[in-house]
PDB file of N, CA and C in Angstrom:
ATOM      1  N   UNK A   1       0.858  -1.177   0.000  1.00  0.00           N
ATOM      2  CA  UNK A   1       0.000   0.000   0.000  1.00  0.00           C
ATOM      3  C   UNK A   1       0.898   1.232   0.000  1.00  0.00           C
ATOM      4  N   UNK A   2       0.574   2.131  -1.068  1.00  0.00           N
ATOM      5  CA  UNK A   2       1.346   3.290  -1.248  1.00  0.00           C
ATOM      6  C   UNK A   2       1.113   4.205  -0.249  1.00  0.00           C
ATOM      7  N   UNK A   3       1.873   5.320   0.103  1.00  0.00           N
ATOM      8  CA  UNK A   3       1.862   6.740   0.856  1.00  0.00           C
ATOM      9  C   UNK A   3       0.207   7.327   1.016  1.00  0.00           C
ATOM     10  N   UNK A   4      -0.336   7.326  -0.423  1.00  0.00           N
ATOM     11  CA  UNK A   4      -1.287   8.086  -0.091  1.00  0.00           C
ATOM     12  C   UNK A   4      -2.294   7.072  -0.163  1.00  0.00           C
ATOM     13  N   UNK A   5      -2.177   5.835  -0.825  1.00  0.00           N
ATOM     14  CA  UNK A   5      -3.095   4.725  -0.360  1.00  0.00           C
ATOM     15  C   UNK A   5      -4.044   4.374   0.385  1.00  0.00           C
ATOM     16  N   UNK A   6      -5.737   4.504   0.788  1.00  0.00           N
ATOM     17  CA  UNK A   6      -6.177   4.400   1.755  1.00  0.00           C
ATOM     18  C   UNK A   6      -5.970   2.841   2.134  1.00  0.00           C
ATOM     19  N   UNK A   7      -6.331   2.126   3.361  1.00  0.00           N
ATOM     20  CA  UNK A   7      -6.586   1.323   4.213  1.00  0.00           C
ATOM     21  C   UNK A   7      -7.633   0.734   3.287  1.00  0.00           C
ATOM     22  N   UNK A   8      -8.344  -0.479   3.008  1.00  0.00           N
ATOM     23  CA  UNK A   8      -9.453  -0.698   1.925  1.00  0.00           C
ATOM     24  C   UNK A   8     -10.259  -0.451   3.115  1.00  0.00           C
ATOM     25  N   UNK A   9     -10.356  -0.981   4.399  1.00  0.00           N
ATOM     26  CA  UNK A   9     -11.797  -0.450   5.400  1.00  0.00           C
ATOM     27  C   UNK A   9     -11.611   0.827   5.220  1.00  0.00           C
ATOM     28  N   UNK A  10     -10.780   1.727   5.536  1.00  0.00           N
ATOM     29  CA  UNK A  10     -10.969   3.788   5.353  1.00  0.00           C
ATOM     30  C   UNK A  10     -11.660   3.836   4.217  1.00  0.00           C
ATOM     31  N   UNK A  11     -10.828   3.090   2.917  1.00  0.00           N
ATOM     32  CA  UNK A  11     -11.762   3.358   1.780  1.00  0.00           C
ATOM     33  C   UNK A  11     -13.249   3.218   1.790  1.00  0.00           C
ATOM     34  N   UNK A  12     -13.819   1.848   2.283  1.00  0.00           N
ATOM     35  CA  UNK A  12     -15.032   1.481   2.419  1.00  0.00           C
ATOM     36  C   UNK A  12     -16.004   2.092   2.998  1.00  0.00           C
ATOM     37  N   UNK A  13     -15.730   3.140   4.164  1.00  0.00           N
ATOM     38  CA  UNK A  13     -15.780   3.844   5.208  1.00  0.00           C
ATOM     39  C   UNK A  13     -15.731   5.196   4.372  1.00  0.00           C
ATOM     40  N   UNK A  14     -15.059   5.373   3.498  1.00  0.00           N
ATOM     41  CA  UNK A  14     -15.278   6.863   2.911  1.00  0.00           C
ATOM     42  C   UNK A  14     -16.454   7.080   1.899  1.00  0.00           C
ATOM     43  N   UNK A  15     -16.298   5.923   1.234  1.00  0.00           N
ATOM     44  CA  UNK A  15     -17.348   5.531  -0.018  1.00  0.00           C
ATOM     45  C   UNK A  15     -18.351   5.337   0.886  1.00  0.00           C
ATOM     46  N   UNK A  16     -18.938   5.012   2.010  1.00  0.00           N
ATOM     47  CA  UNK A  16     -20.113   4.806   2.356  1.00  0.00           C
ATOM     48  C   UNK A  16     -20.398   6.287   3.001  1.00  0.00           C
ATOM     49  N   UNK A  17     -19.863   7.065   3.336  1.00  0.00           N
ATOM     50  CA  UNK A  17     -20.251   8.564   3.400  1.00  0.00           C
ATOM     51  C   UNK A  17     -20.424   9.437   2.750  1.00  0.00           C
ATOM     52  N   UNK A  18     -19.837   8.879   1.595  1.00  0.00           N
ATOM     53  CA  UNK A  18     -20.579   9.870   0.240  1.00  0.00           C
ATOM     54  C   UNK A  18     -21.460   9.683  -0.158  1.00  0.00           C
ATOM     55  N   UNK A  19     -21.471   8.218  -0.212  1.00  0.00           N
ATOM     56  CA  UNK A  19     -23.099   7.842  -0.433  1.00  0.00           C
ATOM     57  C   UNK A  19     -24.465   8.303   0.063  1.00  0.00           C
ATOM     58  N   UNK A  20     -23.642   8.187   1.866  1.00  0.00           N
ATOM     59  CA  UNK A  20     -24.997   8.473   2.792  1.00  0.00           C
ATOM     60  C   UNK A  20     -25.423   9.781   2.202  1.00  0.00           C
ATOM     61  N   UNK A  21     -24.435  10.965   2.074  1.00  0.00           N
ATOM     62  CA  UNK A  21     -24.487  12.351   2.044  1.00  0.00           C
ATOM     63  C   UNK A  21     -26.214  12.564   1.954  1.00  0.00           C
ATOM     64  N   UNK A  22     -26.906  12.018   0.690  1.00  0.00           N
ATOM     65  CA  UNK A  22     -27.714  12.790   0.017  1.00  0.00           C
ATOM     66  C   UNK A  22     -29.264  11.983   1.299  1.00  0.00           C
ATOM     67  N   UNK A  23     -28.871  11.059   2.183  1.00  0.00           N
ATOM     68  CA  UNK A  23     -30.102  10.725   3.045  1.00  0.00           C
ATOM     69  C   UNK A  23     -29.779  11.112   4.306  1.00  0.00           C
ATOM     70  N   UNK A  24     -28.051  11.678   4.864  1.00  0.00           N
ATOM     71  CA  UNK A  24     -27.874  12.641   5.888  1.00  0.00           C
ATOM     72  C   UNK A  24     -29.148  14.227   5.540  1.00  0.00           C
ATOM     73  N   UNK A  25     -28.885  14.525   4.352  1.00  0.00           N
ATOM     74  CA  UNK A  25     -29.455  15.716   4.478  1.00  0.00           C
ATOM     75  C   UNK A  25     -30.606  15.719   4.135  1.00  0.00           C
ATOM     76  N   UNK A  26     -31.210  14.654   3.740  1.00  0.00           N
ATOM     77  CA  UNK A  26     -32.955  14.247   3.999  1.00  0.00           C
ATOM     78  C   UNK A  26     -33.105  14.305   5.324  1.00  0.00           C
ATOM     79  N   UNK A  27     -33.032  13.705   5.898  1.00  0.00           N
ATOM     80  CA  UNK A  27     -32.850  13.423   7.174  1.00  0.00           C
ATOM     81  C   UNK A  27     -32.826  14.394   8.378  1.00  0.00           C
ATOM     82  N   UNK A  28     -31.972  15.201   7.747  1.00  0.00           N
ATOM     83  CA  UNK A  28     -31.638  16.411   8.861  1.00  0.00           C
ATOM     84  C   UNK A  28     -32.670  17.805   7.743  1.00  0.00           C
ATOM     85  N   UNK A  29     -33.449  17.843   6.935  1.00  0.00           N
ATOM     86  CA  UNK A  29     -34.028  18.475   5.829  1.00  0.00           C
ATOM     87  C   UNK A  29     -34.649  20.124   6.536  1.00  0.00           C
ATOM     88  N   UNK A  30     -34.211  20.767   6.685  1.00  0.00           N
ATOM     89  CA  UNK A  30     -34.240  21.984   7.256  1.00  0.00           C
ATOM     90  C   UNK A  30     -33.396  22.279   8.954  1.00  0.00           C
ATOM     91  N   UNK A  31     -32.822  20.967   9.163  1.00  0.00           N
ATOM     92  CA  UNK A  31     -31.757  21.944  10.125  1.00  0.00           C
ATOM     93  C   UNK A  31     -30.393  21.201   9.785  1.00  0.00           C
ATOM     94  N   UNK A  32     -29.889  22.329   9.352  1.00  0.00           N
ATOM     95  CA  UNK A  32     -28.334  22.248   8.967  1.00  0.00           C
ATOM     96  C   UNK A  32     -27.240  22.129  10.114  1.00  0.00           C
ATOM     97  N   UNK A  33     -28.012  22.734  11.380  1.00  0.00           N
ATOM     98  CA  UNK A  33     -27.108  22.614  12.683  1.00  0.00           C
ATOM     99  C   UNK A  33     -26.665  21.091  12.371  1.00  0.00           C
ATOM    100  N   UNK A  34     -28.100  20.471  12.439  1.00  0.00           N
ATOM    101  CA  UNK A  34     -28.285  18.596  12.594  1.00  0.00           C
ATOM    102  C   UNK A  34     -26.901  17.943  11.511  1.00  0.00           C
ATOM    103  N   UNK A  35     -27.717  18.396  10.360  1.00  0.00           N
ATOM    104  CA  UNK A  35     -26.547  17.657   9.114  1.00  0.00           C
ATOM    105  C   UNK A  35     -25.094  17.997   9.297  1.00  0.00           C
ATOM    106  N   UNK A  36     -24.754  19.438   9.722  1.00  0.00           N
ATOM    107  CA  UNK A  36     -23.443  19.801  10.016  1.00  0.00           C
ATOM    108  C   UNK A  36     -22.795  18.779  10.919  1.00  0.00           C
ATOM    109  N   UNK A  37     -23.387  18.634  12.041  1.00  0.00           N
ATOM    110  CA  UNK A  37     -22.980  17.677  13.308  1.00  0.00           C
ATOM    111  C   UNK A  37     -22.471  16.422  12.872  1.00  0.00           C
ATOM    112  N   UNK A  38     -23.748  15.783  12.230  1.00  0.00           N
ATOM    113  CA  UNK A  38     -23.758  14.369  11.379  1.00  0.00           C
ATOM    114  C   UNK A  38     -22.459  13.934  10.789  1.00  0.00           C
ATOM    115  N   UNK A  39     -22.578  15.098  10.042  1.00  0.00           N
ATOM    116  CA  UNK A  39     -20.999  15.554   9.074  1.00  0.00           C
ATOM    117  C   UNK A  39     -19.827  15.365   9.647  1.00  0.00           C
ATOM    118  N   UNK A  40     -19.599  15.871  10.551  1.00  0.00           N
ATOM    119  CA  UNK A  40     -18.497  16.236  11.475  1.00  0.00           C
ATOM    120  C   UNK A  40     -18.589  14.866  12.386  1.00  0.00           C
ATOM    121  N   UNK A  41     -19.533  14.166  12.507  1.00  0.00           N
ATOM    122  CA  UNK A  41     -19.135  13.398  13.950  1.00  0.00           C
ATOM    123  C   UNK A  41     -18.530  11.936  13.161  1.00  0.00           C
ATOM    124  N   UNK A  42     -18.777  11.851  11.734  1.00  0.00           N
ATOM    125  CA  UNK A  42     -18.109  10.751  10.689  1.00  0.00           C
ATOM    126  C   UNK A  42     -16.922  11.485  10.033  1.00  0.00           C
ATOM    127  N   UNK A  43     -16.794  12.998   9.996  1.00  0.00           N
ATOM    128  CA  UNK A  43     -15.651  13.167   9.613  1.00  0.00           C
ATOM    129  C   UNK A  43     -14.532  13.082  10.408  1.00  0.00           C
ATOM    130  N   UNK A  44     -14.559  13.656  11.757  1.00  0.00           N
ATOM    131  CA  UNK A  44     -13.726  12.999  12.838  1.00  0.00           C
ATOM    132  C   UNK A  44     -13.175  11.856  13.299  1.00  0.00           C
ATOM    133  N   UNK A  45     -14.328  10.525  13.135  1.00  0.00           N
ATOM    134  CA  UNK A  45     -13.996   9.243  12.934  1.00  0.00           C
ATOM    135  C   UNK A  45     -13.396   8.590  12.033  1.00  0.00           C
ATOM    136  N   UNK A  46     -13.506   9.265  11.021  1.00  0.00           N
ATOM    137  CA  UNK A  46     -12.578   8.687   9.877  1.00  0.00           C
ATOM    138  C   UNK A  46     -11.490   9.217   9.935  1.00  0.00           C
ATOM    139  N   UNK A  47     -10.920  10.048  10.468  1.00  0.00           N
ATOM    140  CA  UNK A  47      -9.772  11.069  10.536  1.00  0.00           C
ATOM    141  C   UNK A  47      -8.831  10.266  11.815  1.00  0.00           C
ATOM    142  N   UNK A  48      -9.697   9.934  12.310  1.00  0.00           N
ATOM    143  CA  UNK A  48      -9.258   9.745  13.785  1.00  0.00           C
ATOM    144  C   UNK A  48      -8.728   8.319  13.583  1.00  0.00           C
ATOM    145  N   UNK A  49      -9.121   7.269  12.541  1.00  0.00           N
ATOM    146  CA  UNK A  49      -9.012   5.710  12.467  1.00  0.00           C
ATOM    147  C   UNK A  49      -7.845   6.130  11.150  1.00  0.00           C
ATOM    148  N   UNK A  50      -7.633   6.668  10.665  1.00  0.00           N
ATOM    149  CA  UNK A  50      -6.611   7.512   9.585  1.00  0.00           C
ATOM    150  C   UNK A  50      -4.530   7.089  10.098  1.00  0.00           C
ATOM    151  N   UNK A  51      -3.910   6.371   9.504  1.00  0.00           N
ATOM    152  CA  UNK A  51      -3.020   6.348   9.829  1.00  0.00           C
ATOM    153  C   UNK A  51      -2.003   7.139   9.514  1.00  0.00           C
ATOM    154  N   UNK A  52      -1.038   7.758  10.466  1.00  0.00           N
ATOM    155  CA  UNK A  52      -0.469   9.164  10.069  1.00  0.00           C
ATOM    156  C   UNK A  52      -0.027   9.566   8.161  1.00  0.00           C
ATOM    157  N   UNK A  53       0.636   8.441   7.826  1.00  0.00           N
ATOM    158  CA  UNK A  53       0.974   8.430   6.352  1.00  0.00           C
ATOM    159  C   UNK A  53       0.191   8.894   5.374  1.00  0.00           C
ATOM    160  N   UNK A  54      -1.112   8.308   5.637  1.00  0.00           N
ATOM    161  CA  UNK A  54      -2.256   8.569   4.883  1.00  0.00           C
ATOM    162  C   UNK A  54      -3.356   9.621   5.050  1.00  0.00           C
ATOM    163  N   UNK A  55      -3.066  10.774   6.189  1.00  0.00           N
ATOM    164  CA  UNK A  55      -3.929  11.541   6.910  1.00  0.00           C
ATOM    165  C   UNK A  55      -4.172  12.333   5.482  1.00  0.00           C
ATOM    166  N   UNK A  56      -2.763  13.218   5.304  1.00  0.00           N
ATOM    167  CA  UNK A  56      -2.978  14.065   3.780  1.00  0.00           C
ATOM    168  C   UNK A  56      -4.402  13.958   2.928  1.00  0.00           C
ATOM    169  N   UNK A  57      -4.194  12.308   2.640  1.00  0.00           N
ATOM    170  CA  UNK A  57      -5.249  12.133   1.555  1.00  0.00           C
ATOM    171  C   UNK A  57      -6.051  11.831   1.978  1.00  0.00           C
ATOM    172  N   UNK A  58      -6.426  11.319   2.908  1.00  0.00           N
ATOM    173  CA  UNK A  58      -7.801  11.569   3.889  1.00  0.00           C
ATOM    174  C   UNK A  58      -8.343  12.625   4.208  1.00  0.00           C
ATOM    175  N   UNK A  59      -7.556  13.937   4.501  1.00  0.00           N
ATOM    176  CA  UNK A  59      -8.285  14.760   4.919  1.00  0.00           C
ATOM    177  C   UNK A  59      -8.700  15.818   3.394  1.00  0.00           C
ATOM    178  N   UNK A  60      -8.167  15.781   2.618  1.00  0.00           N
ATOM    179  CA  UNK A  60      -8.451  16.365   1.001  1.00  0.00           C
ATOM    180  C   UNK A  60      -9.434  15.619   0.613  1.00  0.00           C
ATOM    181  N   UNK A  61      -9.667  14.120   0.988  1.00  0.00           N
ATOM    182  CA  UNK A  61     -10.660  13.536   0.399  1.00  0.00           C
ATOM    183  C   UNK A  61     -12.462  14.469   1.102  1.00  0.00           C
ATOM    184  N   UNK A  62     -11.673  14.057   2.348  1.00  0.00           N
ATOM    185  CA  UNK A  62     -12.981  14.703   3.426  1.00  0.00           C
ATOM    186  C   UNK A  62     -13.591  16.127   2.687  1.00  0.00           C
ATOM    187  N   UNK A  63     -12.644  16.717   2.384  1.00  0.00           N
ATOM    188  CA  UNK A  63     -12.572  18.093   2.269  1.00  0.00           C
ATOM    189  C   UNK A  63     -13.482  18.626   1.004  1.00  0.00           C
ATOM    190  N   UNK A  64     -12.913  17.806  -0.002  1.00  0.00           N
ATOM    191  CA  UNK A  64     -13.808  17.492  -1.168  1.00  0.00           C
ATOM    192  C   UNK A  64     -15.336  17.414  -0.725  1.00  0.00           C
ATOM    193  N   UNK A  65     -15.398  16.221  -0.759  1.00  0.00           N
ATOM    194  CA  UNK A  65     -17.077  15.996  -0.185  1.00  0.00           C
ATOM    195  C   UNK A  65     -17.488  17.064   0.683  1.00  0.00           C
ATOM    196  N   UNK A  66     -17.157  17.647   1.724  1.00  0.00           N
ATOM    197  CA  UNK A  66     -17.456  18.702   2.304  1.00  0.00           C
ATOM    198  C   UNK A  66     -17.622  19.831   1.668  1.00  0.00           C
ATOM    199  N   UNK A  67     -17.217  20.030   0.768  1.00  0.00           N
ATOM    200  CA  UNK A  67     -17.293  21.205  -0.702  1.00  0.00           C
ATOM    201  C   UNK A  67     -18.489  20.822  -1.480  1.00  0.00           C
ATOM    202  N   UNK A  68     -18.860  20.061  -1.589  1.00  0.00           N
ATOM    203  CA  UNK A  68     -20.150  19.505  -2.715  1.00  0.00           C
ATOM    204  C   UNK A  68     -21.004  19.925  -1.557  1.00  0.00           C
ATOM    205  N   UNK A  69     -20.889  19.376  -0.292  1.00  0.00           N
ATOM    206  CA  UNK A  69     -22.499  19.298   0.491  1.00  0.00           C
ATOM    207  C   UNK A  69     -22.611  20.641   1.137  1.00  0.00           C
ATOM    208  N   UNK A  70     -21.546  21.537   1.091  1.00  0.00           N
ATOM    209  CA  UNK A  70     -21.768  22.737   1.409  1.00  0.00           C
ATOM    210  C   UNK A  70     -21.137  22.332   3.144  1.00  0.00           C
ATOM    211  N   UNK A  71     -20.428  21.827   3.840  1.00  0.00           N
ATOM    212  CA  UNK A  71     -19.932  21.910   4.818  1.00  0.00           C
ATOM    213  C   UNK A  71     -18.937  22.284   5.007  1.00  0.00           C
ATOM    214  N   UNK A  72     -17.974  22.593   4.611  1.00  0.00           N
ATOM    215  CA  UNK A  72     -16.645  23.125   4.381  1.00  0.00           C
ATOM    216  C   UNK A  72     -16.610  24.371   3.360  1.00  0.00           C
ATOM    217  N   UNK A  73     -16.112  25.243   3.663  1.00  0.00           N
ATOM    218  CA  UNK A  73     -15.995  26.487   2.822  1.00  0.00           C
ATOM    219  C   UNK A  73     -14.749  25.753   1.469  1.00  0.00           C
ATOM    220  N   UNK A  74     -15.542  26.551   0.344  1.00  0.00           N
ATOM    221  CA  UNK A  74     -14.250  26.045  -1.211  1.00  0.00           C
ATOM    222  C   UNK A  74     -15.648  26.340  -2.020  1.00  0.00           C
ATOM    223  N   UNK A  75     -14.731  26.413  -3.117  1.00  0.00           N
ATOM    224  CA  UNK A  75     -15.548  26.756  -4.492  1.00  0.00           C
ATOM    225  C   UNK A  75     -15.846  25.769  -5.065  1.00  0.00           C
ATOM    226  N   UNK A  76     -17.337  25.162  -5.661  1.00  0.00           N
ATOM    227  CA  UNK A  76     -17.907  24.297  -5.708  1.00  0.00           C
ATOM    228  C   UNK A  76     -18.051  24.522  -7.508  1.00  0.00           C
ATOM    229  N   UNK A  77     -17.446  23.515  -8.443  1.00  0.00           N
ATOM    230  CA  UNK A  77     -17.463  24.067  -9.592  1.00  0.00           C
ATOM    231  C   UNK A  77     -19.041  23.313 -10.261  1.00  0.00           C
ATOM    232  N   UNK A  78     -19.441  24.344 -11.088  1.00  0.00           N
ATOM    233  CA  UNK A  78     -20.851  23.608 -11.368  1.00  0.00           C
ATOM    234  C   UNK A  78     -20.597  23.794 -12.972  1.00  0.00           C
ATOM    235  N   UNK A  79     -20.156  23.925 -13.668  1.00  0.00           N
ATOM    236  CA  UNK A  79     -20.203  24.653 -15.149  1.00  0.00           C
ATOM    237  C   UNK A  79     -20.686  23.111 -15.982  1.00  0.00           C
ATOM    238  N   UNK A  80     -21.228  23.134 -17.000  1.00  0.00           N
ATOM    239  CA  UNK A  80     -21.697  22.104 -18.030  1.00  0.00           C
ATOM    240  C   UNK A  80     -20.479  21.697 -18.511  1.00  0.00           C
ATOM    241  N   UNK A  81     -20.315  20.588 -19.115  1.00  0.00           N
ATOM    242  CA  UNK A  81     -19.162  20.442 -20.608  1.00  0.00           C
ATOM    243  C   UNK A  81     -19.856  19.480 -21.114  1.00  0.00           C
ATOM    244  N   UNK A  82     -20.103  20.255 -22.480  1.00  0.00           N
ATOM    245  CA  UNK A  82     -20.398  19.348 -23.494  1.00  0.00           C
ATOM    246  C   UNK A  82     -20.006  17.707 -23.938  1.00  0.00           C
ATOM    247  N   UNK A  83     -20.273  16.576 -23.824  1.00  0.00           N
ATOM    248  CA  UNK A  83     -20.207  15.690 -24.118  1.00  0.00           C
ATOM    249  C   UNK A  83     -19.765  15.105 -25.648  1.00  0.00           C
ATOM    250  N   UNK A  84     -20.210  16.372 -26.528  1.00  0.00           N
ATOM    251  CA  UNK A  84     -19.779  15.649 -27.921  1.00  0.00           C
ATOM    252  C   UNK A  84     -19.587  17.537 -28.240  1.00  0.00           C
ATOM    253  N   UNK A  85     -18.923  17.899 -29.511  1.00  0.00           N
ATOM    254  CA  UNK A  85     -19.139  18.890 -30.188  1.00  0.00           C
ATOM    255  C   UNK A  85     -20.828  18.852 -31.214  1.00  0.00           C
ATOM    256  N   UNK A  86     -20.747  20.442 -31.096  1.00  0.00           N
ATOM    257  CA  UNK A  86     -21.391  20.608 -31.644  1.00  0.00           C
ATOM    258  C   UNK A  86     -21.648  19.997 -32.972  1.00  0.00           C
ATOM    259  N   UNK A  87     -22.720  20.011 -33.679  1.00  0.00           N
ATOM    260  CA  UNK A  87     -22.652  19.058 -35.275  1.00  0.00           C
ATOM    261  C   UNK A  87     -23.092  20.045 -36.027  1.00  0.00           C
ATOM    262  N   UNK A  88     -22.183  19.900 -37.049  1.00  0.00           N
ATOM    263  CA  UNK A  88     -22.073  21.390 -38.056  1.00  0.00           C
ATOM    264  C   UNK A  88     -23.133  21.342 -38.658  1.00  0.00           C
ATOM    265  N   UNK A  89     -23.864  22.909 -38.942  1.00  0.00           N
ATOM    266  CA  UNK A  89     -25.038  22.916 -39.741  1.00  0.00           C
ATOM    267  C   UNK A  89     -24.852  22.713 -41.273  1.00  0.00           C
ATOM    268  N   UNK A  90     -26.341  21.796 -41.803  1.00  0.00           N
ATOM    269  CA  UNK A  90     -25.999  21.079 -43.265  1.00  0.00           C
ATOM    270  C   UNK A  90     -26.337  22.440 -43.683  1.00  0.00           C
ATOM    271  N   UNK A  91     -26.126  22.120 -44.831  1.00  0.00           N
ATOM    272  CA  UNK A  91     -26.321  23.841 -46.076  1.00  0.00           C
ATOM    273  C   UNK A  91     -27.452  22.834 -46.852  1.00  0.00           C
ATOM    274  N   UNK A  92     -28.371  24.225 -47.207  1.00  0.00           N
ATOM    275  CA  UNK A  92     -29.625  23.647 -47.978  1.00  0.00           C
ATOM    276  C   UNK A  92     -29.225  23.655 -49.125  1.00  0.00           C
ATOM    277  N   UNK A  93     -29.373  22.980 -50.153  1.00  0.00           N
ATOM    278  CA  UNK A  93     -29.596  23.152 -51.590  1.00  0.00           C
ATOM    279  C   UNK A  93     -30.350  23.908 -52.249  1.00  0.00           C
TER     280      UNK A  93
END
């Protein structure tokens, strides 16, 4: 296992909190105190079971997800990208 390598349980353990994300904040659905807490009391635990080598990328991982759900301050990029180019217009005859 490399430097920044998670643990496969940390991994398993991270992937199942991204997942939860979107039924944490059902859940907690108008108090953000609640979801914030939620947030924080699995982000701590995972941080905390985190072995020093691997904290770095644990805590950027955290950090990330905390950027999408709005718990962590960062710029959340939303912009479209096109999937194919545009398809050139035919010319009429």
């Amino acid at each position: 296992m490399g430097a920044n390598q998670l643990p496969p349980d940390l991994q398993a353990e991270l992937d199942a909190l991204e997942e939860a994300m979107p039924r944490l904040q059902l859940q907690h659905l108008g108090g953000m105190f609640a979801f914030a807490n939620a947030w924080a009391e699995r982000h701590d635990a995972l941080l905390r079971r985190t072995p020093a080598p691997q904290r770095p990328e644990m805590e950027a991982r955290l950090r990330r997800i905390g950027i999408r759900w709005g718990m962590v301050p960062g710029a959340r990029v939303t912009t479209q990208f096109p999937a194919l180019a545009p398809v050139p217009e035919r010319r009429r005859a």
